[in-house]
Protein backbone atom coordinates (compact mmCIF):
# COMPACT_ATOMS: atom_id res chain seq x y z
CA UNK A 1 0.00 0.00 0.00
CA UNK A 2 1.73 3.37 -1.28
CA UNK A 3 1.79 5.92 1.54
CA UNK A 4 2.19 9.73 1.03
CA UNK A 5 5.18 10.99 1.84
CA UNK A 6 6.02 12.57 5.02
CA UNK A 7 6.31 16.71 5.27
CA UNK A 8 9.38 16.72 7.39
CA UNK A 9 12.04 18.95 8.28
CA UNK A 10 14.91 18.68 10.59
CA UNK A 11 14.85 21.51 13.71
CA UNK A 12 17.65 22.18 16.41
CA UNK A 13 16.32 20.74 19.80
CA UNK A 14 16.23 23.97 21.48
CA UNK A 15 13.41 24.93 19.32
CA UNK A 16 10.60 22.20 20.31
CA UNK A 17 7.58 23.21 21.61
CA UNK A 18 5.09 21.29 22.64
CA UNK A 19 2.65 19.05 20.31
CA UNK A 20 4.71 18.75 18.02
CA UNK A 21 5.54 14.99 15.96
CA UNK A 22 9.43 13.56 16.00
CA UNK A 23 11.85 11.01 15.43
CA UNK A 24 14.85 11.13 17.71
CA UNK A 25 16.74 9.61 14.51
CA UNK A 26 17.98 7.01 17.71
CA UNK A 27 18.01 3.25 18.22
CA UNK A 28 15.51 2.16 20.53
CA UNK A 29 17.79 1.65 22.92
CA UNK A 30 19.53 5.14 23.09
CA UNK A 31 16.63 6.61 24.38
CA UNK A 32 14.14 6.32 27.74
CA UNK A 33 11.07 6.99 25.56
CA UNK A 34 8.66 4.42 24.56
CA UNK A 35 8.85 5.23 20.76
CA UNK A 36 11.36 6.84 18.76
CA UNK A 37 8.80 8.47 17.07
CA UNK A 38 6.14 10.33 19.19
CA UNK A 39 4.20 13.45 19.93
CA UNK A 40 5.79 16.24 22.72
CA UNK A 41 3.55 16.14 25.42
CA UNK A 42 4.96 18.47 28.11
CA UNK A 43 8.01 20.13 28.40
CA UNK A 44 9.50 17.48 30.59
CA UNK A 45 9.50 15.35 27.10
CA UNK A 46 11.81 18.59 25.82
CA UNK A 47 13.74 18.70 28.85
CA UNK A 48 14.63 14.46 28.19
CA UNK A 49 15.37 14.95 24.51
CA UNK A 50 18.00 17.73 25.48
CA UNK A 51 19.76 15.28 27.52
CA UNK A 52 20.50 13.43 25.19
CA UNK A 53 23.20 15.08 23.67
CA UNK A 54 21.95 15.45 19.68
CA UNK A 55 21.37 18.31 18.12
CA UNK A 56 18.51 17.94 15.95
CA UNK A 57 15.77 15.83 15.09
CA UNK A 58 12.96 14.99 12.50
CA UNK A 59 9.58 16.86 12.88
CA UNK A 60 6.87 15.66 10.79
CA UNK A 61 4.56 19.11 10.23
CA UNK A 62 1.03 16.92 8.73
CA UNK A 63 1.47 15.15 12.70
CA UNK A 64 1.69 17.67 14.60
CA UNK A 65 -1.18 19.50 17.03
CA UNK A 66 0.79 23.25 16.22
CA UNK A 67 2.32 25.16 13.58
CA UNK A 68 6.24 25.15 13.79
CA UNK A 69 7.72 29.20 13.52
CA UNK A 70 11.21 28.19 13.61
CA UNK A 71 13.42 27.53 11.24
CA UNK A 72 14.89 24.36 9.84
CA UNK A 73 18.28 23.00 10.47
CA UNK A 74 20.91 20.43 10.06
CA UNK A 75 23.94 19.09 12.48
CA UNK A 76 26.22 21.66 10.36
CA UNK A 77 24.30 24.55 11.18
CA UNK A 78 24.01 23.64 14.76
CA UNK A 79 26.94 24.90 17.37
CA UNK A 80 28.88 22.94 19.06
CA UNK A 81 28.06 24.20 22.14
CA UNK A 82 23.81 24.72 21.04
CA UNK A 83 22.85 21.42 23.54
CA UNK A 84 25.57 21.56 26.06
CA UNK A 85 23.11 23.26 28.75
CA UNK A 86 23.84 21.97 32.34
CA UNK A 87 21.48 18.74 33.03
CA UNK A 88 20.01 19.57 36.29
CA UNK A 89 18.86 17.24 39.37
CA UNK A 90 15.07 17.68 37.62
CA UNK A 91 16.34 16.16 34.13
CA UNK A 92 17.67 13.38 35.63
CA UNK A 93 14.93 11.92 37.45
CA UNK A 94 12.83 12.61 35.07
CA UNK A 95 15.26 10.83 32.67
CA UNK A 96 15.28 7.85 35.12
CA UNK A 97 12.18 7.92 35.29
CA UNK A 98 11.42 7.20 31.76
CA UNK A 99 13.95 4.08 31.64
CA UNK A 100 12.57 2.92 34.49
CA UNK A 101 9.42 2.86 32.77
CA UNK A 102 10.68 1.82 29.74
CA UNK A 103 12.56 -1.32 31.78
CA UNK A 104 9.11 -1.91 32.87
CA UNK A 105 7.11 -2.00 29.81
CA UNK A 106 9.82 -4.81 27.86
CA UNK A 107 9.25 -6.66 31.24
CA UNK A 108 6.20 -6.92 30.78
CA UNK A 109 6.66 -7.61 26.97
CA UNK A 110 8.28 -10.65 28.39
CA UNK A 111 5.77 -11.55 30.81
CA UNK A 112 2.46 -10.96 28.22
CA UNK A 113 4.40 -13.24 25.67
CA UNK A 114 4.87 -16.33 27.90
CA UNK A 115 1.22 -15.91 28.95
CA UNK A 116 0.71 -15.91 25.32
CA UNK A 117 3.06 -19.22 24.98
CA UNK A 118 0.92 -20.66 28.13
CA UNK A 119 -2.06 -20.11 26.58
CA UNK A 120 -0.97 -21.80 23.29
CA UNK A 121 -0.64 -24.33 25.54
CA UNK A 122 -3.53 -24.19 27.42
CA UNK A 123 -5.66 -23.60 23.62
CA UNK A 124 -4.13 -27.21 22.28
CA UNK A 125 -4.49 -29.34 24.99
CA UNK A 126 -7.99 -27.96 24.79
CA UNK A 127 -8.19 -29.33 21.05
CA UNK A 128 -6.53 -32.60 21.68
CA UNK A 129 -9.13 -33.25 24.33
CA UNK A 130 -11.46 -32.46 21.49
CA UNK A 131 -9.78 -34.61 18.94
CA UNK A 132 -9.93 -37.73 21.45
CA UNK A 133 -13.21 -37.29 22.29
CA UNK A 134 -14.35 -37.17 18.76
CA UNK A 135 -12.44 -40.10 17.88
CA UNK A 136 -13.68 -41.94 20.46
CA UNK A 137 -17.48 -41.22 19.56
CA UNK A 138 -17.19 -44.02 17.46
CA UNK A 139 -14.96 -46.53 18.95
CA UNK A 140 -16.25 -46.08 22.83
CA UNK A 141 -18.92 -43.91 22.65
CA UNK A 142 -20.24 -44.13 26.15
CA UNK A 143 -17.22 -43.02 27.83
CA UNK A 144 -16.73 -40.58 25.19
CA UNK A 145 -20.06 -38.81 26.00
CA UNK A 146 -18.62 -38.48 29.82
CA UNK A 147 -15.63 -36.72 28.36
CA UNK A 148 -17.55 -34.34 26.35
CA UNK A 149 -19.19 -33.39 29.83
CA UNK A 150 -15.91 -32.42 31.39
CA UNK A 151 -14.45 -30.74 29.22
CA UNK A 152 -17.50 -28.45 28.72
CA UNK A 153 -17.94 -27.94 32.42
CA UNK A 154 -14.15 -27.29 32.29
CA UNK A 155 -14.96 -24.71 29.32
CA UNK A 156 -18.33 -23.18 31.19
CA UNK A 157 -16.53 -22.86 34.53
CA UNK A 158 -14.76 -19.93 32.83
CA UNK A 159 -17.95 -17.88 31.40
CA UNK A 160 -20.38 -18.49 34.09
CA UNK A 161 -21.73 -15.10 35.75
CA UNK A 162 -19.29 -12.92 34.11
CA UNK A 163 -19.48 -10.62 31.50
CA UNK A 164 -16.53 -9.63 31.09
CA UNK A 165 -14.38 -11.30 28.80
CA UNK A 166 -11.16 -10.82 26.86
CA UNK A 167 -10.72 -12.73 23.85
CA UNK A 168 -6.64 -13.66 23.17
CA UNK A 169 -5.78 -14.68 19.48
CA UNK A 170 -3.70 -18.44 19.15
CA UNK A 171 -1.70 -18.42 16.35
CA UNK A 172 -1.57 -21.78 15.17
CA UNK A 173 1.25 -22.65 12.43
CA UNK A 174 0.91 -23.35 9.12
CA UNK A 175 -1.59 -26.04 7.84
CA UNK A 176 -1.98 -26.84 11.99
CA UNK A 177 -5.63 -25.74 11.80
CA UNK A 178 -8.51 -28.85 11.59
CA UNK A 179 -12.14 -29.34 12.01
CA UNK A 180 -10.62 -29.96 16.34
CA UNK A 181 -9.40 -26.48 16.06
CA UNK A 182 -13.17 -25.31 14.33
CA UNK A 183 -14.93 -27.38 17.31
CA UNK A 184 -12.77 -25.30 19.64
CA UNK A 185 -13.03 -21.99 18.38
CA UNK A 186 -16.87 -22.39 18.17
CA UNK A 187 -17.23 -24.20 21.68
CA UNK A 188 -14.85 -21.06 23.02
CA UNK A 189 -16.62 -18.28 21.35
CA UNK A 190 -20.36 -19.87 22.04
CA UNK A 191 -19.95 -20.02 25.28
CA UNK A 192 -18.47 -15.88 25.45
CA UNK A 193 -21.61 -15.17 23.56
CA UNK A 194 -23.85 -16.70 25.88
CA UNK A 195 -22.05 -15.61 28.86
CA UNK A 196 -22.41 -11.93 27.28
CA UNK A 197 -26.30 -12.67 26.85
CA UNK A 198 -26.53 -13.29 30.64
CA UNK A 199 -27.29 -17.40 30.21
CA UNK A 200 -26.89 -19.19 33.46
CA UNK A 201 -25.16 -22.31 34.36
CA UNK A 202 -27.53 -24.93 33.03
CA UNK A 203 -27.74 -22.86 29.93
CA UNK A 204 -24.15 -22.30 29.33
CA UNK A 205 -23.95 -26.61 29.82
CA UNK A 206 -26.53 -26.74 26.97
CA UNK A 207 -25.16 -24.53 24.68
CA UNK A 208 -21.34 -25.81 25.10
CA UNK A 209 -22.48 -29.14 24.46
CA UNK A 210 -23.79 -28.64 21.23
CA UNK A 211 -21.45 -26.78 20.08
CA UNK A 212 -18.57 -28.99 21.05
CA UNK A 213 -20.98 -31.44 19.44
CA UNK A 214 -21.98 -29.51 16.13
CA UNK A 215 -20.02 -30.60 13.51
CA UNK A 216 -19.90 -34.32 15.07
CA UNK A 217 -21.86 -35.49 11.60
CA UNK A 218 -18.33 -34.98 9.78
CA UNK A 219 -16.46 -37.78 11.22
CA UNK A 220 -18.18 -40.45 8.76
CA UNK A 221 -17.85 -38.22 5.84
CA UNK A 222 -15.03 -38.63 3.25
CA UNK A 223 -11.53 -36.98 3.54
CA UNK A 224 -11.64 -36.31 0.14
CA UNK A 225 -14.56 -34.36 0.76
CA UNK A 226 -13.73 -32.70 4.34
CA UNK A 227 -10.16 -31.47 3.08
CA UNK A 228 -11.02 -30.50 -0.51
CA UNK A 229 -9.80 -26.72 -1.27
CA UNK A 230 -12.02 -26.72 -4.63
CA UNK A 231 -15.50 -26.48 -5.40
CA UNK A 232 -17.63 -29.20 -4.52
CA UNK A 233 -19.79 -30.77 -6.47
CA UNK A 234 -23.50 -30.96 -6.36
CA UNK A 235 -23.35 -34.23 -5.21
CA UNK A 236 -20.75 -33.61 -3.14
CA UNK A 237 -22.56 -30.54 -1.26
CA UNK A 238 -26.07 -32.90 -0.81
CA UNK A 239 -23.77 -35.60 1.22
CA UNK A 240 -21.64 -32.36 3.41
CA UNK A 241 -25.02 -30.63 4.00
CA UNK A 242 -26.71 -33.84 5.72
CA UNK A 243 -23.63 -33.92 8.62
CA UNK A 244 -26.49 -32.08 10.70
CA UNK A 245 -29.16 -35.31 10.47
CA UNK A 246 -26.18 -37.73 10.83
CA UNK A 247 -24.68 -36.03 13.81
CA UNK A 248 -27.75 -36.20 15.38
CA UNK A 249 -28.95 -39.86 15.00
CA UNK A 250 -25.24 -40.56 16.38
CA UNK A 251 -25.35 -38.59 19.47
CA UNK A 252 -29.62 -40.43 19.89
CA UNK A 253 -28.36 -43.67 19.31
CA UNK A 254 -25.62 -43.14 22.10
CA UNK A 255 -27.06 -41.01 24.93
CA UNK A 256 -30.71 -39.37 25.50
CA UNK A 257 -29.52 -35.94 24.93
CA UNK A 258 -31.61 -32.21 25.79
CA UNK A 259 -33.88 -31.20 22.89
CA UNK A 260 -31.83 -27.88 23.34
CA UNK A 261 -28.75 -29.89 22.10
CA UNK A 262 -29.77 -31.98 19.22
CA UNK A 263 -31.47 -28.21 18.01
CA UNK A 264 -28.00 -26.40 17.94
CA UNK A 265 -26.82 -30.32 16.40
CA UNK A 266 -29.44 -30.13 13.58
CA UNK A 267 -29.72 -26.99 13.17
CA UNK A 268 -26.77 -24.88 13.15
CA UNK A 269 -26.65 -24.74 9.13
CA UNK A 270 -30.12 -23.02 9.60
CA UNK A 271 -30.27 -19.18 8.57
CA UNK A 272 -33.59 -16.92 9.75
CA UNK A 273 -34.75 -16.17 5.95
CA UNK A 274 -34.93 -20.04 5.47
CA UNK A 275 -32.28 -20.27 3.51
CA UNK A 276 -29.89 -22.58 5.34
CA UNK A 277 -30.01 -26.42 5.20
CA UNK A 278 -30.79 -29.33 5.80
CA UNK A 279 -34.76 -28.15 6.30
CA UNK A 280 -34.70 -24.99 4.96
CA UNK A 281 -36.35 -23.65 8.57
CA UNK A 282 -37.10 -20.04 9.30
CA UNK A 283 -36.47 -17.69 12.75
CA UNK A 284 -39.47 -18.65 14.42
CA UNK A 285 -38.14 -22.37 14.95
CA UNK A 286 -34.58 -21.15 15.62
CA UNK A 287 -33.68 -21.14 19.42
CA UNK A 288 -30.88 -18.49 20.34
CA UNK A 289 -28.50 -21.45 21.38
CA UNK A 290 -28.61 -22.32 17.37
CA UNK A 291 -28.58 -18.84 16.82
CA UNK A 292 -25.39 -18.61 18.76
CA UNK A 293 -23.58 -21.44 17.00
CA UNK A 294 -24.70 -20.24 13.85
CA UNK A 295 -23.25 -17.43 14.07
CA UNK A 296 -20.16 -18.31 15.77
CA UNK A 297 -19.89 -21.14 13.78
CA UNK A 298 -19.52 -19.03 10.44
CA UNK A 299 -17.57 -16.62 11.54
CA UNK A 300 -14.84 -19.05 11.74
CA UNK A 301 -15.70 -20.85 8.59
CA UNK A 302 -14.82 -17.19 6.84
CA UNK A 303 -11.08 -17.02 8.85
CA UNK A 304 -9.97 -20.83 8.97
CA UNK A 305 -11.95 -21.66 5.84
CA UNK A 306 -10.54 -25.36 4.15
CA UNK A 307 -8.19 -23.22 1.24
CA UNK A 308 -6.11 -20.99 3.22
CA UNK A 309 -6.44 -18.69 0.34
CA UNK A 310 -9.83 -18.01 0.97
CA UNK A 311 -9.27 -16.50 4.80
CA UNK A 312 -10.71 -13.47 5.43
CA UNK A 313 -9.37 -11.25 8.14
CA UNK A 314 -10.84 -10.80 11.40
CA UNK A 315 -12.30 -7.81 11.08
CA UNK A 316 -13.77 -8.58 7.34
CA UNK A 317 -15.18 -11.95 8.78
CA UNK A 318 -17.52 -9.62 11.13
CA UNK A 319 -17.95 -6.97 8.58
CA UNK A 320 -19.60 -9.85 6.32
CA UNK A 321 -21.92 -11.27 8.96
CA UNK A 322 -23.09 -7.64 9.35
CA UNK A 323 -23.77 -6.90 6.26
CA UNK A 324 -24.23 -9.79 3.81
CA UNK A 325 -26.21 -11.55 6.63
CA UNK A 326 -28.16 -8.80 7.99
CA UNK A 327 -31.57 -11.03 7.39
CA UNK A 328 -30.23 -14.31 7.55
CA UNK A 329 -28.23 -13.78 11.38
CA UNK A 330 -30.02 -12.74 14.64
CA UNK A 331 -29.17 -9.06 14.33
CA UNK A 332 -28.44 -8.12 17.74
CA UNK A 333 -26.51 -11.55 18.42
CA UNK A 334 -24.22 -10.14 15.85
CA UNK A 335 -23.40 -6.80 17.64
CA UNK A 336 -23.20 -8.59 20.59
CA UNK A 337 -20.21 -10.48 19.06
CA UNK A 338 -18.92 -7.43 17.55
CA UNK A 339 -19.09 -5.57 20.87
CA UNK A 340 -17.04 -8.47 22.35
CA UNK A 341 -14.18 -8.99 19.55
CA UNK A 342 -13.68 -5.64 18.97
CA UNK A 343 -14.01 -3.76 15.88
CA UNK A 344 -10.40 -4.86 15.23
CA UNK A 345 -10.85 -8.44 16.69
CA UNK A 346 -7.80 -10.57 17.64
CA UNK A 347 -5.64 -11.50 14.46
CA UNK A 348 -6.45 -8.22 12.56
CA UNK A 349 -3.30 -6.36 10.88
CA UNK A 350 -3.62 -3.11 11.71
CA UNK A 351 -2.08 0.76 11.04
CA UNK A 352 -2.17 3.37 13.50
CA UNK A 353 -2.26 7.08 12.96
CA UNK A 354 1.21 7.68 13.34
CA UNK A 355 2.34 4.99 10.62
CA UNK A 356 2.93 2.15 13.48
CA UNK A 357 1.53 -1.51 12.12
CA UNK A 358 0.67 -4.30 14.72
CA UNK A 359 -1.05 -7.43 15.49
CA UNK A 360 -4.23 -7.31 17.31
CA UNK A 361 -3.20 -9.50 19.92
CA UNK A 362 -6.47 -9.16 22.77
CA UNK A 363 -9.67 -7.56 22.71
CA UNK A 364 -11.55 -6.33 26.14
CA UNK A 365 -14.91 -6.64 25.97
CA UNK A 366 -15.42 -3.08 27.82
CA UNK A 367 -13.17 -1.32 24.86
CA UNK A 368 -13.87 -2.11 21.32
CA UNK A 369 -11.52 0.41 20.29
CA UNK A 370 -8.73 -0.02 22.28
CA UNK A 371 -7.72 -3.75 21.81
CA UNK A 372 -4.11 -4.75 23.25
CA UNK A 373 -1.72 -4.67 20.14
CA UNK A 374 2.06 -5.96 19.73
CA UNK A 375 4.02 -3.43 17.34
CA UNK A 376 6.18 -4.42 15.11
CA UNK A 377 9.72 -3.12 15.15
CA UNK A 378 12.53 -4.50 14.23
CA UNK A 379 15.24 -2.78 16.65
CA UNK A 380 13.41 -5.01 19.10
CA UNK A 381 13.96 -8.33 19.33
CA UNK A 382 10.86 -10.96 18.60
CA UNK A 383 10.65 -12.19 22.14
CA UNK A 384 10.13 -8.52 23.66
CA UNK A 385 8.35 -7.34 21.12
CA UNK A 386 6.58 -4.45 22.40
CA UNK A 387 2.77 -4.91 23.53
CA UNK A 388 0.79 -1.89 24.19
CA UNK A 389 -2.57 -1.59 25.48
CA UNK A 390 -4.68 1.45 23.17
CA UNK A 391 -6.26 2.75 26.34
CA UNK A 392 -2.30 3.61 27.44
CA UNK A 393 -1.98 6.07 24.47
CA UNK A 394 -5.13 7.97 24.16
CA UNK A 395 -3.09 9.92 21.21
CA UNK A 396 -3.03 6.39 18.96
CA UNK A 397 -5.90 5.29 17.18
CA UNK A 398 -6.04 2.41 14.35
CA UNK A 399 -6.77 4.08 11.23
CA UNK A 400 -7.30 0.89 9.00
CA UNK A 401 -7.24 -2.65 9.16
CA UNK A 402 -4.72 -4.18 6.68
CA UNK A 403 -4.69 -7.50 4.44
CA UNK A 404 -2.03 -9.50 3.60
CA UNK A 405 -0.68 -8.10 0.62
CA UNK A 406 -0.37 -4.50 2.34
CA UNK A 407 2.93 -5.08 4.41
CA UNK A 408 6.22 -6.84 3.57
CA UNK A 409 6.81 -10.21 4.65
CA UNK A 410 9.34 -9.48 7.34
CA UNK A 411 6.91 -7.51 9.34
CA UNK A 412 4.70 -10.84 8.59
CA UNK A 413 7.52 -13.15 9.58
CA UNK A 414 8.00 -10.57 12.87
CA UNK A 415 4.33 -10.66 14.53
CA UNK A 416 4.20 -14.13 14.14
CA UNK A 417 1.13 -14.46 11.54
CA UNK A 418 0.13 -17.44 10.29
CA UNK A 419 -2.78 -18.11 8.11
CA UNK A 420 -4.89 -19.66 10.75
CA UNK A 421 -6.07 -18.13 13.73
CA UNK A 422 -7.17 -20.22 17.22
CA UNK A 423 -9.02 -18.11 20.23
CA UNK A 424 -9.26 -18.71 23.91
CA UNK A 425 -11.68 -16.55 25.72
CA UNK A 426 -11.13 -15.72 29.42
CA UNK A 427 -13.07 -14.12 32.31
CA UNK A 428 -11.52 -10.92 33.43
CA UNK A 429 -13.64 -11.42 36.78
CA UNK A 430 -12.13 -14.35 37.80
C-alpha cells in the first residue's frame, strides 16, 4: 500500500515546543522513551530529549497538534556548544524515570508473551481433548459422551456469571488448523456469547455441548470431501449438507440428549430467511442457542476456511456477517459479538495514525476500540516485542485494518502471523 510521503524537516532541539511529531533519529535503545517516534507532550518530554546530547531531530509538520515558527536546520548549522546546557537534578529523574518505565514496559513484553506461549498451551491441549473425544465417539462412545461433559464444564466454569471477557488470538502454524481447532473456536466463542447474553449455568452446559458437538456429523464423511480446497460438487454438497441429520442420529443412538442440544446439532446450518439447510427452517423455529452457533460457527468458517487462500481477516469476517447476513443472522446476536471482539478483533493487521503496524493480539470486551496490540519493530527483538494496550496512548488510534498483501513479509515473519487463527476466551472477573 503506497503511503504519502512525510512533510518533514529537521529543527535544532532547542526549538521544540510542545505538540509537536518527532523522530529522535535514535536506536531504541539510546533513548528512555517508549517510541522513537512520538508526539511532545509536556516540556518534561523537551527537557529528556536535550539530555540526550543530539542536536537535531525529525519533525513531521502533517502530525503535529501546532504550527512550527522556527526555522529548519541540520547538524552543520548547529553549534557545538547549542545542547551543552547543564542537566540539572530535575532532568535526571525525570530521565530515570522514563527508563525505568521503559525497563518496565519490555518486562512486561516478556511476561504478556509467555502468557501468550501458556495459553498456546492451554488452547491445544484444549483441542486434543477435542480430537480424542471425537475419535472416540465411534470406537467407545459411552465413555466418550462423559468426556464431552468435562471438558464443557471445564470450558463453562470460565464464562459463568461474568461478563466480562477478553478474547486472546492463538496463532496456530501453518496447515496446523482442523475441524478440532473449528470445534474449539466455536465451543470457546459460544460459550463468550452466551455468557455476554446473561445465560446461566444450566444454559451455558446446553449450549457448550452442542457446540462442542456440532459438527460431530463430519467424522463419517469422506476426507476427500472434508479437506477438498475446490468447489464441490452438487453431489458432493447434498452428502456435506446432511452432517447435521447424521450427527444427530449418532449422538440419539448413544445417549438421551436435551432437545436444546440436538437443536444447535441439527440446526446450526439453519439461517432466519430459510435459507440454510438441511430443512430450509425459518427464525421462528430457531432457538438463540442455534442462533449462537450459527453465528459463531460461520464466523470461523470465513477465517480458517478449508483453502487458506480463501481466509478473510478478522475484522472482514464480522464486517460480512453484518452486512451480507443482515436477514439471515439474529441481528443483535451479531453486535453482541462485535461488541465483544472488537471492531479490530484478535488477528487483525492493523495501522495506526502515526504509521505504526501491529497485530491485534487481545480484545476487552469493555473497549472495542482499544484492543491490546504488539508493534512491530525490528530494533526489538521478537521475544520482547513491544505490547501496548490502546487505552495507554489515548493519542493512537487504528486508522485501517490491513490484508495480507499491504505489508512486507518481514513484518509478517516478525508478529508471528500465520494463516490460521485459534481463540481462547477468558473471564476478566475471575
Amino acid at each position: 500500500m503506497a503511503q504519502a510521503e512525510s512533510n518533514t524537516i529537521t529543527v535544532s532541539v532547542n526549538d521544540l515546543v510542545v505538540g509537536l511529531y518527532i523522530d529522535l533519529n535514535l536506536k531504541w535503545m539510546d533513548h528512555p522513551f517508549t517510541f522513537s517516534t512520538f508526539k511532545i507532550k509536556n516540556d518534561n518530554d523537551i527537557k529528556v530529549i536535550k539530555s540526550l546530547k543530539i542536536k537535531t531531530v525529525t519533525v513531521d509538520l502533517d502530525k503535529s497538534d501546532v504550527l512550527f515558527l522556527g526555522s529548519s536546520a541540520d547538524e552543520s548549522t548547529v553549534d557545538d556548544d547549542i545542547t551543552e546546557d547543564v542537566i540539572d537534578e530535575e532532568q535526571k529523574k525525570l530521565e530515570e524515570l522514563l527508563w525505568k518505565e521503559k525497563e518496565a514496559q519490555r518486562e512486561r513484553a516478556r511476561k504478556v508473551n509467555k502468557v501468550r506461549k501458556e495459553i498456546t498451551k492451554k488452547y491445544n491441549a484444549t483441542s486434543k481433548q477435542i480430537q480424542n473425544v471425537t475419535k472416540d465417539l465411534k470406537n467407545r462412545p459411552a465413555n466418550a459422551i462423559h468426556d464431552v461433559d468435562d471438558i464443557v464444564d471445564q470450558m463453562a466454569s470460565t464464562f459463568e456469571g461474568s461478563e466480562d471477557m477478553m478474547t486472546q488470538l492463538v496463532n496456530l502454524g501453518d496447515g496446523e488448523h482442523s475441524d478440532y481447532n473449528h470445534i474449539t473456536n466455536v465451543s470457546m466463542l459460544s460459550l463468550m456469547l452466551g455468557a455476554a447474553e446473561g445465560m446461566n449455568a444450566a444454559e451455558l452446559k446446553i449450549l457448550g455441548t452442542g457446540a462442542l458437538l456440532h459438527d460431530i456429523g463430519k467424522i463419517d464423511l469422506p476426507g476427500t470431501i472434508k479437506n477438498k480446497k475446490t468447489a464441490l460438487s452438487p453431489a458432493e454438497q447434498k452428502i456435506v449438507q446432511s452432517h447435521p441429520q447424521y450427527g444427530s442420529r449418532m449422538i440419539k443412538r448413544i445417549r438421551v440428549m436435551d432437545k436444546e442440544v440436538l437443536d444447535v446439532i441439527e440446526k446450526h446450518h439453519e439461517l432466519l430467511d430459510g435459507s440454510g439447510y438441511p430443512n430450509k427452517l425459518k427464525a421462528n423455529q430457531l432457538s438463540k442457542f442455534v442462533r449462537i452457533v450459527s453465528i459463531v460457527n460461520l464466523y470461523d468458517n470465513l477465517c480458517n476456511p478449508a483453502d487458506v487462500k480463501a481466509a478473510m481477516a478478522p475484522k472482514m469476517a464480522l464486517v460480512t456477517l453484518y452486512h451480507k447476513y443482515k436477514e439471515k443472522l439474529d441481528r443483535k446476536l451479531v453486535e453482541r459479538l462485535i461488541g465483544l471482539l472488537g471492531v479490530y478483533p484478535p488477528g487483525t493487521v492493523i495501522r495506526l495514525n502515526d504509521d505504526k503496524i501491529g497485530l491485534v493480539i487481545c480484545a476487552d470486551s469493555r473497549s472495542a476500540l482499544k484492543p491490546s496490540i504488539l508493534i512491530y519493530n525490528p530494533e526489538i527483538p521478537k521475544d520482547e516485542a513491544q505490547i501496548i494496550n490502546l487505552i495507554d496512548f489515548p493519542d493512537l488510534k487504528i486508522i485501517e485494518a490491513l490484508k495480507p498483501g499491504d505489508f512486507p513479509d518481514e513484518i509478517h515473519q516478525y508478529l508471528g502471523i500465520h494463516e490460521r487463527l485459534g481463540y481462547l476466551a477468558e473471564s476478566l472477573t475471575h
